[in-house]
PDB file of N, CA and C in Angstrom:
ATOM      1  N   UNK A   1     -19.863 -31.165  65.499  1.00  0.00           N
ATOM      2  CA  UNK A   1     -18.639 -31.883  65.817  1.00  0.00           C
ATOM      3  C   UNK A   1     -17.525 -30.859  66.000  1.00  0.00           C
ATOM      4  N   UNK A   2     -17.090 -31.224  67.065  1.00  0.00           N
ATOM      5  CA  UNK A   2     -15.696 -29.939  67.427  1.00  0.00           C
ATOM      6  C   UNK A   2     -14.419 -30.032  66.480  1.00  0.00           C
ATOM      7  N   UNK A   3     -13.663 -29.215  66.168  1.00  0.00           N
ATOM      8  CA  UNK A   3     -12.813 -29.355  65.429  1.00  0.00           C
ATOM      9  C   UNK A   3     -11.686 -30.352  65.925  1.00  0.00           C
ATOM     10  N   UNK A   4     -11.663 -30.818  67.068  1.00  0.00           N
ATOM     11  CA  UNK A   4     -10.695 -31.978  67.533  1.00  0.00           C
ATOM     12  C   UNK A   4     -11.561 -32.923  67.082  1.00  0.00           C
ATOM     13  N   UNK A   5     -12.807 -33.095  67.430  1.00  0.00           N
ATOM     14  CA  UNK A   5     -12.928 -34.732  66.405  1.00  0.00           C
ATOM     15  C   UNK A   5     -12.908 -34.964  65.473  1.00  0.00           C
ATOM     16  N   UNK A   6     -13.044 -33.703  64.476  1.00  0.00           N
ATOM     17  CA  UNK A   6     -12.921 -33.565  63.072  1.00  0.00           C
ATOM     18  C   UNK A   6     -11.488 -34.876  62.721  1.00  0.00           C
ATOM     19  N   UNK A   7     -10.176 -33.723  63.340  1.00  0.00           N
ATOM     20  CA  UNK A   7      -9.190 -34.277  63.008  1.00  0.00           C
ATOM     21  C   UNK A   7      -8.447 -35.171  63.468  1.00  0.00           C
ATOM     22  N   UNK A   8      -9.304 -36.035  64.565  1.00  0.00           N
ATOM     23  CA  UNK A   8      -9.102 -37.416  64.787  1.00  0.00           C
ATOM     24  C   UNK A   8      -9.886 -38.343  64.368  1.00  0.00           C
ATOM     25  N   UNK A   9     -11.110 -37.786  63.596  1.00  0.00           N
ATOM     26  CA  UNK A   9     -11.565 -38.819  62.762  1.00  0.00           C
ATOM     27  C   UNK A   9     -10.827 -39.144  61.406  1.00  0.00           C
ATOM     28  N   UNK A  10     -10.397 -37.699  61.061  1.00  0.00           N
ATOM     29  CA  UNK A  10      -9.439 -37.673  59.790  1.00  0.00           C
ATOM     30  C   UNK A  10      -7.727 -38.445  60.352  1.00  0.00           C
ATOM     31  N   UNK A  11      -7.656 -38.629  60.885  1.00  0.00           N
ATOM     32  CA  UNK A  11      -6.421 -38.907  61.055  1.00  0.00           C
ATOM     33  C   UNK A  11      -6.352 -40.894  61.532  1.00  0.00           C
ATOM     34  N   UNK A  12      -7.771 -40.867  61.989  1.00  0.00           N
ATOM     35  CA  UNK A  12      -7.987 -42.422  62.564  1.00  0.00           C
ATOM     36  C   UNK A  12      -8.363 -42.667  60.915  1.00  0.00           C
ATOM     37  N   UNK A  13      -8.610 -42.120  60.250  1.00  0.00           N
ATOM     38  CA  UNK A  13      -9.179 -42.416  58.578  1.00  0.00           C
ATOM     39  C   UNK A  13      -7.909 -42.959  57.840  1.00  0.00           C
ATOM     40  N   UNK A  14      -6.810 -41.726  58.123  1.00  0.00           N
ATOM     41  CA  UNK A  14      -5.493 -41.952  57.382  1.00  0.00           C
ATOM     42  C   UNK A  14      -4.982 -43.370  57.815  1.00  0.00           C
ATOM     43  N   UNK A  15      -4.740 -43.470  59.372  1.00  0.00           N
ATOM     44  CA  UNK A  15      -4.398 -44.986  59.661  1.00  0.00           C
ATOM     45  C   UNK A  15      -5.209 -46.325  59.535  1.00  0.00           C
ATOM     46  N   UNK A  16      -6.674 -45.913  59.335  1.00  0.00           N
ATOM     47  CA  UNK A  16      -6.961 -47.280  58.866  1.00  0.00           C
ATOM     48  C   UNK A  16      -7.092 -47.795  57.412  1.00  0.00           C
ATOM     49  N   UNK A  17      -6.751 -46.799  56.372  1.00  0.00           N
ATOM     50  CA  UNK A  17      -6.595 -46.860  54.984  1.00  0.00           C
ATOM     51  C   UNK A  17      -5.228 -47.533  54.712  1.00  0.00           C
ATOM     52  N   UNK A  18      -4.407 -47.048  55.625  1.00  0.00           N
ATOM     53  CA  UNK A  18      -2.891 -47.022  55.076  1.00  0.00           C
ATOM     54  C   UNK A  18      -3.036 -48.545  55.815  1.00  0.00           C
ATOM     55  N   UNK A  19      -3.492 -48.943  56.562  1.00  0.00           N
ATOM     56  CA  UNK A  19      -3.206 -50.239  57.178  1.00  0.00           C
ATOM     57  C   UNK A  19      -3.684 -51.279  55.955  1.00  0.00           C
ATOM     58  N   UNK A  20      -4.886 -50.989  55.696  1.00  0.00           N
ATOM     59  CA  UNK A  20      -5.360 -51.649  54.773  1.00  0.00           C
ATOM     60  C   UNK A  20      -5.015 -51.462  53.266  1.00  0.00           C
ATOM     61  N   UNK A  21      -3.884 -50.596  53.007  1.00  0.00           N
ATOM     62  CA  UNK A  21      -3.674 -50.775  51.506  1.00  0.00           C
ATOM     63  C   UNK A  21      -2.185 -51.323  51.606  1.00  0.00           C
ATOM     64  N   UNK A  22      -1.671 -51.408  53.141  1.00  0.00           N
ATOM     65  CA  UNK A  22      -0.512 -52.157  53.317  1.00  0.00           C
ATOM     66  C   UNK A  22      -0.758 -54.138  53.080  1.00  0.00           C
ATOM     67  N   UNK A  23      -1.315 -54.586  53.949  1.00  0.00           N
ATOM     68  CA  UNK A  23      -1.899 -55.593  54.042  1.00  0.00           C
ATOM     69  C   UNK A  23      -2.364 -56.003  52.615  1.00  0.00           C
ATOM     70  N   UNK A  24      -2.877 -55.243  51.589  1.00  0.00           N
ATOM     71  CA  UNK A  24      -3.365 -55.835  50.567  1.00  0.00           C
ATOM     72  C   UNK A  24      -2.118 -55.856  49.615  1.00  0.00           C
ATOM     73  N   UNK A  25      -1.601 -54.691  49.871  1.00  0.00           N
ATOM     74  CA  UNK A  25      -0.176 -54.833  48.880  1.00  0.00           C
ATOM     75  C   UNK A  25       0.416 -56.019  49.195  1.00  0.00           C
ATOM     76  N   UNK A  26       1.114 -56.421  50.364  1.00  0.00           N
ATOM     77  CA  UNK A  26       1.589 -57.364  51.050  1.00  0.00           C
ATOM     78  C   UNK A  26       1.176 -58.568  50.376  1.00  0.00           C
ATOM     79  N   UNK A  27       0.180 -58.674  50.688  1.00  0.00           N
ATOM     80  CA  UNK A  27      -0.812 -60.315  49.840  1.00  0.00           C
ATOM     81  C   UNK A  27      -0.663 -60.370  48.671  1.00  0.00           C
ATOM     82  N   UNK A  28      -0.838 -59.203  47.820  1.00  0.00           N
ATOM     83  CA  UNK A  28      -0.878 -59.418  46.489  1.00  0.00           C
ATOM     84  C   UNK A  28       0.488 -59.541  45.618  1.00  0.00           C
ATOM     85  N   UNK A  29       1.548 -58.702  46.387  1.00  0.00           N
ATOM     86  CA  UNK A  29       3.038 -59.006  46.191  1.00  0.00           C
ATOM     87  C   UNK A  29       3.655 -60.227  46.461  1.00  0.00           C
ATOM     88  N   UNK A  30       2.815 -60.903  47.931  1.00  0.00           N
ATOM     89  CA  UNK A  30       3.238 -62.347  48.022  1.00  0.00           C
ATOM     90  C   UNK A  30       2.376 -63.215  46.869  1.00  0.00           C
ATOM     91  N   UNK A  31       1.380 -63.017  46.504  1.00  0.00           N
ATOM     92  CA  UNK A  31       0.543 -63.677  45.547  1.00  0.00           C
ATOM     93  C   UNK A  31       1.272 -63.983  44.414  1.00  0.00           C
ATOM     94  N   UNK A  32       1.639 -62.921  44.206  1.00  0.00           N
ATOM     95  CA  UNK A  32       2.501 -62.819  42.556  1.00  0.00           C
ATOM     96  C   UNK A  32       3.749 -63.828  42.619  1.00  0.00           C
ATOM     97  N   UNK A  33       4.143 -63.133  43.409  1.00  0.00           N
ATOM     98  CA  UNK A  33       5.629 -63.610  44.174  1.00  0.00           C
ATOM     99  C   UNK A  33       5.880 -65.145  43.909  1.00  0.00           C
ATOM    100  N   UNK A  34       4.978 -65.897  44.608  1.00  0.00           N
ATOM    101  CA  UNK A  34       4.334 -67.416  44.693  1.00  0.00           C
ATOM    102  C   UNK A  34       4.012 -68.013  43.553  1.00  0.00           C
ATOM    103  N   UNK A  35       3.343 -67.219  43.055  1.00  0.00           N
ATOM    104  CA  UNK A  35       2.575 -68.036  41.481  1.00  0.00           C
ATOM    105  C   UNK A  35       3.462 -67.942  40.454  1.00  0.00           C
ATOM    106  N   UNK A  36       4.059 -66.737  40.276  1.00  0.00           N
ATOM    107  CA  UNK A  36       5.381 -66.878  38.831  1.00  0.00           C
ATOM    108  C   UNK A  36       4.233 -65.585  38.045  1.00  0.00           C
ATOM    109  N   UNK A  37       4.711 -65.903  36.639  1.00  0.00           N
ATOM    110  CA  UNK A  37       4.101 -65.445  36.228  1.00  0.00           C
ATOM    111  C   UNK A  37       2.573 -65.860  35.351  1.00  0.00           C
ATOM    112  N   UNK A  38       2.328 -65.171  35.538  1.00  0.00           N
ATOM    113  CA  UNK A  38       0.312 -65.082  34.291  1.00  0.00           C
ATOM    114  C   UNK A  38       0.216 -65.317  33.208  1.00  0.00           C
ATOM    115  N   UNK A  39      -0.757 -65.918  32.751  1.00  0.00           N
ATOM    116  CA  UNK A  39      -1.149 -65.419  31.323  1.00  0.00           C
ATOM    117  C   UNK A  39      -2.263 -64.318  31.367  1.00  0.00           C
ATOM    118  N   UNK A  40      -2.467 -63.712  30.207  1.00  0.00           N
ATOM    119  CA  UNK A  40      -3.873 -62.699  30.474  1.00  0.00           C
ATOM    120  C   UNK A  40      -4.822 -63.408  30.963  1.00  0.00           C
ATOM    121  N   UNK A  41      -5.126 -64.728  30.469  1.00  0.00           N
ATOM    122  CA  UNK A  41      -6.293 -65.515  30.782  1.00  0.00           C
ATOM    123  C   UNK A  41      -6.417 -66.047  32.439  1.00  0.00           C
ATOM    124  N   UNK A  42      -5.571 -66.373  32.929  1.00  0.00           N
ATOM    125  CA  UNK A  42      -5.444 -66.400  33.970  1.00  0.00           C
ATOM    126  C   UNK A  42      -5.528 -65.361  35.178  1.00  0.00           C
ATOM    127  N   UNK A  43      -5.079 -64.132  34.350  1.00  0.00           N
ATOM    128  CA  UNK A  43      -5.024 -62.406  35.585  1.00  0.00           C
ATOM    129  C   UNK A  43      -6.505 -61.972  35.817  1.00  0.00           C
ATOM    130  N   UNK A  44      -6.879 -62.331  34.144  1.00  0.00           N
ATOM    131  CA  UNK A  44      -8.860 -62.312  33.845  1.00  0.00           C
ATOM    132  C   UNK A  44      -9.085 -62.834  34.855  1.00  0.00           C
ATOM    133  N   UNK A  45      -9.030 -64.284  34.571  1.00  0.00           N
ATOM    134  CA  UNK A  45     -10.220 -65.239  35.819  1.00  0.00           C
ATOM    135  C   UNK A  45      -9.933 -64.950  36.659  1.00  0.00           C
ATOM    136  N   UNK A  46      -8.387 -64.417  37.607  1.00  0.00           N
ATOM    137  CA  UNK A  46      -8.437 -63.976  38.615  1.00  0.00           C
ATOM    138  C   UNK A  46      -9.313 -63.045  39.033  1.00  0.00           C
ATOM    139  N   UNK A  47      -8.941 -61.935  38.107  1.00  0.00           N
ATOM    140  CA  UNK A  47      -9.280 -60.471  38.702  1.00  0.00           C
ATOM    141  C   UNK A  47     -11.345 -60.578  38.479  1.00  0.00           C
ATOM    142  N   UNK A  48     -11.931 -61.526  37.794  1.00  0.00           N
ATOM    143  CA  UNK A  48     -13.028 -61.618  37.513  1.00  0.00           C
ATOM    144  C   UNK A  48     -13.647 -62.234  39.140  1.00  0.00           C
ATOM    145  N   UNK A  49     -12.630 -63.100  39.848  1.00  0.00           N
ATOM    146  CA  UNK A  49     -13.539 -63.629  40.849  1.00  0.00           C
ATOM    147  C   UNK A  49     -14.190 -62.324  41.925  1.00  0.00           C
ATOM    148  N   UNK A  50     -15.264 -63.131  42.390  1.00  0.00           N
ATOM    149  CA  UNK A  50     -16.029 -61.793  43.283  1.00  0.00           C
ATOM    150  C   UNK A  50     -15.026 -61.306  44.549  1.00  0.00           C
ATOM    151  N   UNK A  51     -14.198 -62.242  44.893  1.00  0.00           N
ATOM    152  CA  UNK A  51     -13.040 -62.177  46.314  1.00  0.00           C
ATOM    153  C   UNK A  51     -12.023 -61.399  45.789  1.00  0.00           C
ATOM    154  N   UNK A  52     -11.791 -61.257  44.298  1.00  0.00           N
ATOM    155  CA  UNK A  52     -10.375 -60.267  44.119  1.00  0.00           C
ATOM    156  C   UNK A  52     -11.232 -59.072  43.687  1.00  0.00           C
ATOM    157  N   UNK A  53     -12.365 -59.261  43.250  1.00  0.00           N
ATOM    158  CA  UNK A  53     -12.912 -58.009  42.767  1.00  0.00           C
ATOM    159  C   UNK A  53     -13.349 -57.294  43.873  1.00  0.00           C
ATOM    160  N   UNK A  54     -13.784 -57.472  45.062  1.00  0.00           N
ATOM    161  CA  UNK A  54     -14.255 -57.035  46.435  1.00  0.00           C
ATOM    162  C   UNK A  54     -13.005 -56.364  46.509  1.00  0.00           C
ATOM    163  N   UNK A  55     -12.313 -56.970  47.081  1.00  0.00           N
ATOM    164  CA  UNK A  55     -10.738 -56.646  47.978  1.00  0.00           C
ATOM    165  C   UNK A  55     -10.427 -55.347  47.253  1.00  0.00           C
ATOM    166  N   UNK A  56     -10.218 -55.796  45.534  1.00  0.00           N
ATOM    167  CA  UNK A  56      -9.526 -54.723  45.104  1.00  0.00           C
ATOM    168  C   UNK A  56     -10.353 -53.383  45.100  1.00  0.00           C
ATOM    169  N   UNK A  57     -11.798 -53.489  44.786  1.00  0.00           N
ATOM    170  CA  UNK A  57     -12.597 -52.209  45.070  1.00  0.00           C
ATOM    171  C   UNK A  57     -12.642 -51.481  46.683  1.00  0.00           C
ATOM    172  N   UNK A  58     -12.090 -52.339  47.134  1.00  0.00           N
ATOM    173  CA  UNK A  58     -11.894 -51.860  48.856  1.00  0.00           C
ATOM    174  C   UNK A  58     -10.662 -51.150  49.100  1.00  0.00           C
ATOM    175  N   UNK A  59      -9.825 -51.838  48.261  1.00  0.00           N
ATOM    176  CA  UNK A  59      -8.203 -51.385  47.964  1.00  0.00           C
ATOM    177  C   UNK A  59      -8.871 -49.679  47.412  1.00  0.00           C
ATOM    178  N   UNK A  60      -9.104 -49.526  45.975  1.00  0.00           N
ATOM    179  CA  UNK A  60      -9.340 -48.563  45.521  1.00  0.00           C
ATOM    180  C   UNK A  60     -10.311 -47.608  46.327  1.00  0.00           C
ATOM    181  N   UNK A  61     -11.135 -47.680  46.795  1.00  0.00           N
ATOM    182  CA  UNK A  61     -11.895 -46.508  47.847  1.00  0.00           C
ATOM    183  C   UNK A  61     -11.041 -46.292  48.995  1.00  0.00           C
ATOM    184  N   UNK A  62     -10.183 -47.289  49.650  1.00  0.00           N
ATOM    185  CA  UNK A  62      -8.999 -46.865  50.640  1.00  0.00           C
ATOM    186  C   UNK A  62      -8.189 -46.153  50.606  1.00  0.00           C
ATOM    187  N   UNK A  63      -7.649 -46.168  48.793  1.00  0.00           N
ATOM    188  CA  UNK A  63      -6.600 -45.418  48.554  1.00  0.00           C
ATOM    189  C   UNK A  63      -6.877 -44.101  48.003  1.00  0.00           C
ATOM    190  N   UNK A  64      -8.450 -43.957  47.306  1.00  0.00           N
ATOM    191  CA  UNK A  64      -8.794 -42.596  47.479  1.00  0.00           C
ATOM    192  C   UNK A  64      -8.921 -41.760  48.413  1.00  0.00           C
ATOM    193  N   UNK A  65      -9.811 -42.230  49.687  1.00  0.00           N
ATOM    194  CA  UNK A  65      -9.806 -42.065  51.053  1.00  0.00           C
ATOM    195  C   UNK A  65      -8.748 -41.302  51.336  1.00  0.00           C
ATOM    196  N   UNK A  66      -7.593 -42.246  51.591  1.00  0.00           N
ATOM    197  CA  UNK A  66      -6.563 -41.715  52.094  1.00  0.00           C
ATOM    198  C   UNK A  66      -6.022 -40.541  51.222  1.00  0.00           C
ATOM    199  N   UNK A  67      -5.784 -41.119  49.355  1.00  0.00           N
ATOM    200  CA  UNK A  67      -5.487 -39.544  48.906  1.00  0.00           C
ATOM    201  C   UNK A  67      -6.454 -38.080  49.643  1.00  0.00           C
ATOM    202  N   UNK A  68      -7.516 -38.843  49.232  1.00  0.00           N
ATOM    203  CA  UNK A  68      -8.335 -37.287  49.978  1.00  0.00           C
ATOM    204  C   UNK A  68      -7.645 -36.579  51.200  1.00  0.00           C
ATOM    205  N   UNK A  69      -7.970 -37.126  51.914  1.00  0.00           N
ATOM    206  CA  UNK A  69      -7.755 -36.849  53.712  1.00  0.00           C
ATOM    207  C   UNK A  69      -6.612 -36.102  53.340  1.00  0.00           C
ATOM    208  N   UNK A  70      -5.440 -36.686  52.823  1.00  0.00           N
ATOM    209  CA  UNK A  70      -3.791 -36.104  52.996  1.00  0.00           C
ATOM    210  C   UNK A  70      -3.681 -34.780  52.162  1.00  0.00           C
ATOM    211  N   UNK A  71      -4.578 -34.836  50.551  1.00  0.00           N
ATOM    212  CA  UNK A  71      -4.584 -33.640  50.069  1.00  0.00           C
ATOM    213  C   UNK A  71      -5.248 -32.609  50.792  1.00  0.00           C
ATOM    214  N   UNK A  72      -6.558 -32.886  51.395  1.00  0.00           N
ATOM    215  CA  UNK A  72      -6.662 -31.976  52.118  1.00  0.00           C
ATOM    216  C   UNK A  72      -6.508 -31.241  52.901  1.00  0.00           C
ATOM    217  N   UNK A  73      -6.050 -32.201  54.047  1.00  0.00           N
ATOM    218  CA  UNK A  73      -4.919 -31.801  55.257  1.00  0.00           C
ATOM    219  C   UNK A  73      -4.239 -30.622  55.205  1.00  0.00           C
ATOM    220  N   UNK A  74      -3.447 -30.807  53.644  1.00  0.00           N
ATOM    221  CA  UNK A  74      -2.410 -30.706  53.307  1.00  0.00           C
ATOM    222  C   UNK A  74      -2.800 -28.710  52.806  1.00  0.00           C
ATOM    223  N   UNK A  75      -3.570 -28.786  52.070  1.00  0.00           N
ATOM    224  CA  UNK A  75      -4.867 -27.615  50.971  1.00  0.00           C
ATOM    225  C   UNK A  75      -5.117 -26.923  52.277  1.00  0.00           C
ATOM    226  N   UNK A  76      -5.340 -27.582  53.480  1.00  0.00           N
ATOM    227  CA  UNK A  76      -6.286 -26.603  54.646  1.00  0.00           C
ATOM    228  C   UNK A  76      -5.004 -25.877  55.184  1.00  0.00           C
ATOM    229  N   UNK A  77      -4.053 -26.666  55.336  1.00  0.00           N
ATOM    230  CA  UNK A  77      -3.020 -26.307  56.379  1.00  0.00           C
ATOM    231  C   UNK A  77      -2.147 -24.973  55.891  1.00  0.00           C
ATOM    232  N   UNK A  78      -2.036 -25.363  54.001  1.00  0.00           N
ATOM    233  CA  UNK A  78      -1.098 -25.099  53.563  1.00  0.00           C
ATOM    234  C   UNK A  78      -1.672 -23.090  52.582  1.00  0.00           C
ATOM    235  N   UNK A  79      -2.881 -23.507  52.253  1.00  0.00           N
ATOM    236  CA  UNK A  79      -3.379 -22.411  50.830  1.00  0.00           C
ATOM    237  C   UNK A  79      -4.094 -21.511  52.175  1.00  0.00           C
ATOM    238  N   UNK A  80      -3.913 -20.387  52.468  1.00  0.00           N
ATOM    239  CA  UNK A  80      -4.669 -19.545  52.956  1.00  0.00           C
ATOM    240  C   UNK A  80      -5.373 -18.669  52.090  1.00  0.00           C
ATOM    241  N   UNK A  81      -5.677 -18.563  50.718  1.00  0.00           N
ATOM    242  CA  UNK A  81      -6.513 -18.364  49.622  1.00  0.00           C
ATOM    243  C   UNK A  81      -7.573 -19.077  49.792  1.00  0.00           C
ATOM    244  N   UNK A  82      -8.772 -18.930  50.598  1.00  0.00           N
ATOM    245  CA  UNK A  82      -9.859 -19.393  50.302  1.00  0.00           C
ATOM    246  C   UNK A  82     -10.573 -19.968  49.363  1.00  0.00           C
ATOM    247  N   UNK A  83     -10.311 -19.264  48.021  1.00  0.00           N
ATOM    248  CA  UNK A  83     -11.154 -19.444  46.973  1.00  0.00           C
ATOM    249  C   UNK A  83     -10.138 -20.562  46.163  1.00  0.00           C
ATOM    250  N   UNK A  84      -8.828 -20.219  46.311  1.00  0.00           N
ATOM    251  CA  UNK A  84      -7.581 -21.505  45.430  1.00  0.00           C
ATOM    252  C   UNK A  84      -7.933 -22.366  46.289  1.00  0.00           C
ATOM    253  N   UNK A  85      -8.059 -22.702  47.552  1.00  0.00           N
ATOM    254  CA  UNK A  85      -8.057 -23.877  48.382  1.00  0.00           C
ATOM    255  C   UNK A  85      -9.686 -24.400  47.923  1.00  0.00           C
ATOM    256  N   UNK A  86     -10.554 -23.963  47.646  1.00  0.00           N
ATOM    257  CA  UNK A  86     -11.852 -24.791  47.613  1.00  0.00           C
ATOM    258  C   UNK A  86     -11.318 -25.316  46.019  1.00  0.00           C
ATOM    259  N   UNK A  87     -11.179 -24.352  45.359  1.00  0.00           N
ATOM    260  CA  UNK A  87     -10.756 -24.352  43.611  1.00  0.00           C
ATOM    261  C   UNK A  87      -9.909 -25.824  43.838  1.00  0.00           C
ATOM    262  N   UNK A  88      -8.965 -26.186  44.728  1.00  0.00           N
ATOM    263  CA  UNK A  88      -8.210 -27.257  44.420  1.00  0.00           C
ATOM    264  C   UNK A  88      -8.405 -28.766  44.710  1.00  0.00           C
ATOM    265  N   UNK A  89      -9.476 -28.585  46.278  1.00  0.00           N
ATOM    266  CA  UNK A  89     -10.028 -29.300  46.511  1.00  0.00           C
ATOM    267  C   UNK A  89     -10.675 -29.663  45.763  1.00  0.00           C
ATOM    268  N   UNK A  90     -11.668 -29.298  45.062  1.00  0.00           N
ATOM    269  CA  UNK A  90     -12.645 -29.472  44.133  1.00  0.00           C
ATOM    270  C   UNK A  90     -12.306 -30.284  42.876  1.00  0.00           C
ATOM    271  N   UNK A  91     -11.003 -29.619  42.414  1.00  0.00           N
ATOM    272  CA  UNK A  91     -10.389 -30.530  41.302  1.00  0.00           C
ATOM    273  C   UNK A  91      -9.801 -31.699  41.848  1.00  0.00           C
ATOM    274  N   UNK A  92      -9.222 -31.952  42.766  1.00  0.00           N
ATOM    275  CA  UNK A  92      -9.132 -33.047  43.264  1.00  0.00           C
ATOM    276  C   UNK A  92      -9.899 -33.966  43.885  1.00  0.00           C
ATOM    277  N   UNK A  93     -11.317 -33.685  44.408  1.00  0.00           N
ATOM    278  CA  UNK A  93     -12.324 -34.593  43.921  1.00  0.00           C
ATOM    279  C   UNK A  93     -12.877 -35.176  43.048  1.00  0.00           C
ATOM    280  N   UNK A  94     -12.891 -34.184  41.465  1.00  0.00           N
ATOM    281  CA  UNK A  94     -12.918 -34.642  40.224  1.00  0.00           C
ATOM    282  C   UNK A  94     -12.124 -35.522  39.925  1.00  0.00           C
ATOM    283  N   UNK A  95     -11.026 -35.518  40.537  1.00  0.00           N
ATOM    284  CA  UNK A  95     -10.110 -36.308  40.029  1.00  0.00           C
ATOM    285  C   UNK A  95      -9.907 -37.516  40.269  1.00  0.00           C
ATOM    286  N   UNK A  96     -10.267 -37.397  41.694  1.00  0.00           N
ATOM    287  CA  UNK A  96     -10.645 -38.663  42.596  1.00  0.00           C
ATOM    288  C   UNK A  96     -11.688 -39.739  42.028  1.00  0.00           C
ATOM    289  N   UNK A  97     -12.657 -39.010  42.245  1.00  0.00           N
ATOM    290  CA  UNK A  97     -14.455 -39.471  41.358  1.00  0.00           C
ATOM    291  C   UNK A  97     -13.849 -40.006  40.122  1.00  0.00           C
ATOM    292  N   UNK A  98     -13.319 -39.515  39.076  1.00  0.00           N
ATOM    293  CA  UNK A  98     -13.112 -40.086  38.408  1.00  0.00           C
ATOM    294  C   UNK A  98     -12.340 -41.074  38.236  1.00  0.00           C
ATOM    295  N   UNK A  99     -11.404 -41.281  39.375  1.00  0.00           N
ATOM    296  CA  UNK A  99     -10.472 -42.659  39.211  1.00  0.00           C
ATOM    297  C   UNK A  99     -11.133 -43.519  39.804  1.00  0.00           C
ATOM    298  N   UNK A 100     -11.859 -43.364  40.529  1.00  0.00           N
ATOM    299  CA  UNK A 100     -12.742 -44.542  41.152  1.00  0.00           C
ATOM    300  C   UNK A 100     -13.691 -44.832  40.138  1.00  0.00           C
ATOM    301  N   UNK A 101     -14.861 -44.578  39.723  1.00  0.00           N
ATOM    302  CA  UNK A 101     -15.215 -44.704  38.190  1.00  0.00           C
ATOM    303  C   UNK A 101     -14.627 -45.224  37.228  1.00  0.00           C
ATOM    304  N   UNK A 102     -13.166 -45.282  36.632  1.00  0.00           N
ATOM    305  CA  UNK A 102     -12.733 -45.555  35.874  1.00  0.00           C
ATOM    306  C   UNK A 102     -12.396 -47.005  36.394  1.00  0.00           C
ATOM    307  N   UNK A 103     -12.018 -47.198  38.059  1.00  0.00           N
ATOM    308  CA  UNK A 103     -11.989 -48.502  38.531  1.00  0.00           C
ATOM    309  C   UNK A 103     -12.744 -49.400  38.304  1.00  0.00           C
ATOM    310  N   UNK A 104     -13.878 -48.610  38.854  1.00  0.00           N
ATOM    311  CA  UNK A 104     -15.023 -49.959  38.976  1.00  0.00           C
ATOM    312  C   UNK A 104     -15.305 -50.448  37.347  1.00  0.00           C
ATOM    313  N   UNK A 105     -15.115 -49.351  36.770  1.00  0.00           N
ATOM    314  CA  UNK A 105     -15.464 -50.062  35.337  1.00  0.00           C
ATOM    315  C   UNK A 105     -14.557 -51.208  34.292  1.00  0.00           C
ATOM    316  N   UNK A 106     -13.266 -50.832  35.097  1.00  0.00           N
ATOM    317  CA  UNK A 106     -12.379 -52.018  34.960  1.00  0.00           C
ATOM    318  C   UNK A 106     -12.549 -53.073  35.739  1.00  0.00           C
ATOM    319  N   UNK A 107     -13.257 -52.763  36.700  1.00  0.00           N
ATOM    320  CA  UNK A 107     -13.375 -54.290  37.475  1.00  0.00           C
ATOM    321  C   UNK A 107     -14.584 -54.645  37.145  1.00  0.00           C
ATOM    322  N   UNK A 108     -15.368 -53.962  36.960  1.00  0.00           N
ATOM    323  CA  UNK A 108     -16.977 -54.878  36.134  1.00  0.00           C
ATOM    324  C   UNK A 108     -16.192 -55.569  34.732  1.00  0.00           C
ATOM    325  N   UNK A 109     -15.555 -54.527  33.925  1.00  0.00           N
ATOM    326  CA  UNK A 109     -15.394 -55.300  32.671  1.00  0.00           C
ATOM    327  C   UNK A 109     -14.393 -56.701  32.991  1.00  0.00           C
ATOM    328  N   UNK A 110     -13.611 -56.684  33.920  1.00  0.00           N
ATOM    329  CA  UNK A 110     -12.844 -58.329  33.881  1.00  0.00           C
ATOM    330  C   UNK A 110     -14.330 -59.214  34.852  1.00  0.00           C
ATOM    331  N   UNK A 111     -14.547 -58.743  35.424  1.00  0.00           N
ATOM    332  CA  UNK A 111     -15.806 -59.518  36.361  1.00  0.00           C
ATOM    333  C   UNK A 111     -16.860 -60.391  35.194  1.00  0.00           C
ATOM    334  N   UNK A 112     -17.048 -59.701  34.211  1.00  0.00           N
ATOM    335  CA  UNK A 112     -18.074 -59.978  32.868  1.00  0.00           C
ATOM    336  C   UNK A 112     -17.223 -60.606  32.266  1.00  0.00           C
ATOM    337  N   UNK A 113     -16.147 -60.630  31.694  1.00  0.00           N
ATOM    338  CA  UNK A 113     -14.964 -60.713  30.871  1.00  0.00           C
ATOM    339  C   UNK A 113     -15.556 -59.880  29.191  1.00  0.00           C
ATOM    340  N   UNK A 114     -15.968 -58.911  29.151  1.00  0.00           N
ATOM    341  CA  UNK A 114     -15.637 -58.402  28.240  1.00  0.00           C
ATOM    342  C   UNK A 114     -14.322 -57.763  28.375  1.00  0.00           C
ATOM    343  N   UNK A 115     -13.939 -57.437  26.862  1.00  0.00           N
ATOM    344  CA  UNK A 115     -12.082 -56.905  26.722  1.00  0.00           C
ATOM    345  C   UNK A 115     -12.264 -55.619  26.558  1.00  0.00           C
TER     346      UNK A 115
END
């Protein structure tokens, strides 16, 4: 792959993440907005159904996505240190990996309703 499709795949990546974590914000701000406020028991059964639990795990891999892409962008364009630029990338995949992980395990645990 030539380095121009590289960075129009990365860049068609950035706009279809950001579209989609707009749109979900949007809904979920009008959601709130609409309903008032929650009880826990109620945010549970929400966040437990399979339609908020989808969305929002789609939300969360979008918004890693996009962190990625932009840190990197950002690491390639910016660190001409080879070895700091992989070094940072790297931690910021850890970092990534792990917030997604830490997601899904919050969204299995309201999905189950354990606390």
């Amino acid at each position: 792959m030539s380095r121009a499709a590289q960075g129009l795949r990365a860049w068609l990546l950035q706009r279809f993440t950001a579209i989609y974590l707009a749109l979900y914000l949007l809904s979920m701000g009008l959601l709130m907005l609409l309903h008032g406020p929650w009880s826990y028991a109620q945010w549970r059964a929400w966040m437990g159904s399979p339609w908020t639990g989808v969305s929002t795990m789609i939300f969360a891999l979008a918004l890693l996505l996009h962190a990625w892409v932009g840190v990197r962008d950002v690491l390639i364009d910016y660190l001409h240190a080879v070895w700091l630029r992989l070094l940072l990338m790297a931690l910021t995949a850890l970092l990534l990996l792990g917030s997604l992980l830490w997601t899904l395990r919050a969204l299995l645990l309201a999905a189950i309703g354990t606390p």
